[in-house]
Protein backbone atom coordinates (compact mmCIF):
# COMPACT_ATOMS: atom_id res chain seq x y z
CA UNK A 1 65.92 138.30 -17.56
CA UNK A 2 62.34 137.77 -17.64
CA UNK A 3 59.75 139.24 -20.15
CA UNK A 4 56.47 140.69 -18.67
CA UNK A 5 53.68 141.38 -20.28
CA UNK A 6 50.80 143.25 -18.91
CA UNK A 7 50.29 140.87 -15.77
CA UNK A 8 51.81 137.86 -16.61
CA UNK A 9 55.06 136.79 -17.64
CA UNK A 10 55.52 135.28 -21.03
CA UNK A 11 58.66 132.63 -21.51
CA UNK A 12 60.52 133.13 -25.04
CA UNK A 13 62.24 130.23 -26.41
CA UNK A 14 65.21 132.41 -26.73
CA UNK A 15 65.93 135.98 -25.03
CA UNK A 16 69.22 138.01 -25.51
CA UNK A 17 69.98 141.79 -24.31
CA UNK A 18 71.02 144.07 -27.71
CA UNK A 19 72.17 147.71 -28.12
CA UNK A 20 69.03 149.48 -26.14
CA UNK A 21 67.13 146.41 -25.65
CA UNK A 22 66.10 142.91 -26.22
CA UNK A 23 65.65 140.08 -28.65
CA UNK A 24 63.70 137.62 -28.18
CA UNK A 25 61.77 134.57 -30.06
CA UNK A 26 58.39 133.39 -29.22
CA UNK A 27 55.32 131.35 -30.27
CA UNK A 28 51.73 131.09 -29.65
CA UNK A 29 50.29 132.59 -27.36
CA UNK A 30 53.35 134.32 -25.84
CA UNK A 31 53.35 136.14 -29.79
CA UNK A 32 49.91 136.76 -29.18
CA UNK A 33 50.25 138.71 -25.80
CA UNK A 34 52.96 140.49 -27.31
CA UNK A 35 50.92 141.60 -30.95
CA UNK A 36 47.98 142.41 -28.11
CA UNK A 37 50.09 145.17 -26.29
CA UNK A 38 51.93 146.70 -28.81
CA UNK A 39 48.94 147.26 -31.39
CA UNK A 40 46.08 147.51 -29.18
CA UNK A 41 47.64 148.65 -25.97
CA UNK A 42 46.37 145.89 -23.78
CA UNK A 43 49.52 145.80 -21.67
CA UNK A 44 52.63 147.14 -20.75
CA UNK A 45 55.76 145.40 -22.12
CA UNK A 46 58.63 145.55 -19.86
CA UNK A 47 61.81 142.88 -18.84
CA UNK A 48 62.64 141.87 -15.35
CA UNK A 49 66.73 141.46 -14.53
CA UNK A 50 69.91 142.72 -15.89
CA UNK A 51 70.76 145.55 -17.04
CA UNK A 52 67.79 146.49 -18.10
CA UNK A 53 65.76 146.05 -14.93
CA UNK A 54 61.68 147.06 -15.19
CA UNK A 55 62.29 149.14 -18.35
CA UNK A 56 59.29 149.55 -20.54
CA UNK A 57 60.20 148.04 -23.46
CA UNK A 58 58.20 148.80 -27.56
CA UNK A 59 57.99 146.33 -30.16
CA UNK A 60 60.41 147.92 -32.65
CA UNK A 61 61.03 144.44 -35.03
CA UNK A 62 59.23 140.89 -36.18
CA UNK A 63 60.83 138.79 -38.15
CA UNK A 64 59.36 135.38 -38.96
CA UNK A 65 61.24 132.03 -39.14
CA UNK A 66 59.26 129.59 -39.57
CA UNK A 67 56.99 128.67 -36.48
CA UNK A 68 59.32 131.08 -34.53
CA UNK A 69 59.03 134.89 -34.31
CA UNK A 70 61.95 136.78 -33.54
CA UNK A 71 60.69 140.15 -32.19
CA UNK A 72 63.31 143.39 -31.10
CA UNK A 73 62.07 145.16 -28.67
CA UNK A 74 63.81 148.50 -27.52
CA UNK A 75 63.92 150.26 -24.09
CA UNK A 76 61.77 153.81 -24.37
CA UNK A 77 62.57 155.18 -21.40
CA UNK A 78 63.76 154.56 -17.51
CA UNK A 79 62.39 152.35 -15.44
CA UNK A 80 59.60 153.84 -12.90
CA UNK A 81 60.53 154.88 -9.62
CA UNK A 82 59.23 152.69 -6.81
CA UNK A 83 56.87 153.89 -3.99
């Protein structure tokens, strides 16, 4: 699975599939293009692979730990048809 955000894709440190979406723990400026998106909707956030193949994705979670930040973020809706 890979994590896109707006045009570029962002690597977590960790990334696992949950019930209706993903989990995933970044830092810098990976947490920064995330935070961008979801408040200020400079981006789409969607994951690339698996299951959950280009599904747009919303933050639903943070949860800091330290100099990691373990964010949830849950499918809201199918993935777009392609032309």
């Amino acid at each position: 699975m890979q994590l896109i955000i707006g045009n570029r894709q962002v690597n977590p440190l960790r990334m696992k599939a949950v019930a209706g979406g993903v989990e995933a723990v970044l830092q810098g400026e990976a947490m920064l293009s995330l935070l961008d998106a979801a408040f200020h909707g400079a981006g789409t956030i969607e994951v690339y692979g698996g299951t959950l193949d280009r599904r747009p994705l919303e933050l639903a979670r943070i949860e800091m730990r330290g100099a990691e930040t373990c964010v949830t973020l849950l499918c809201r809706g199918p993935a777009p048809m392609l032309a």
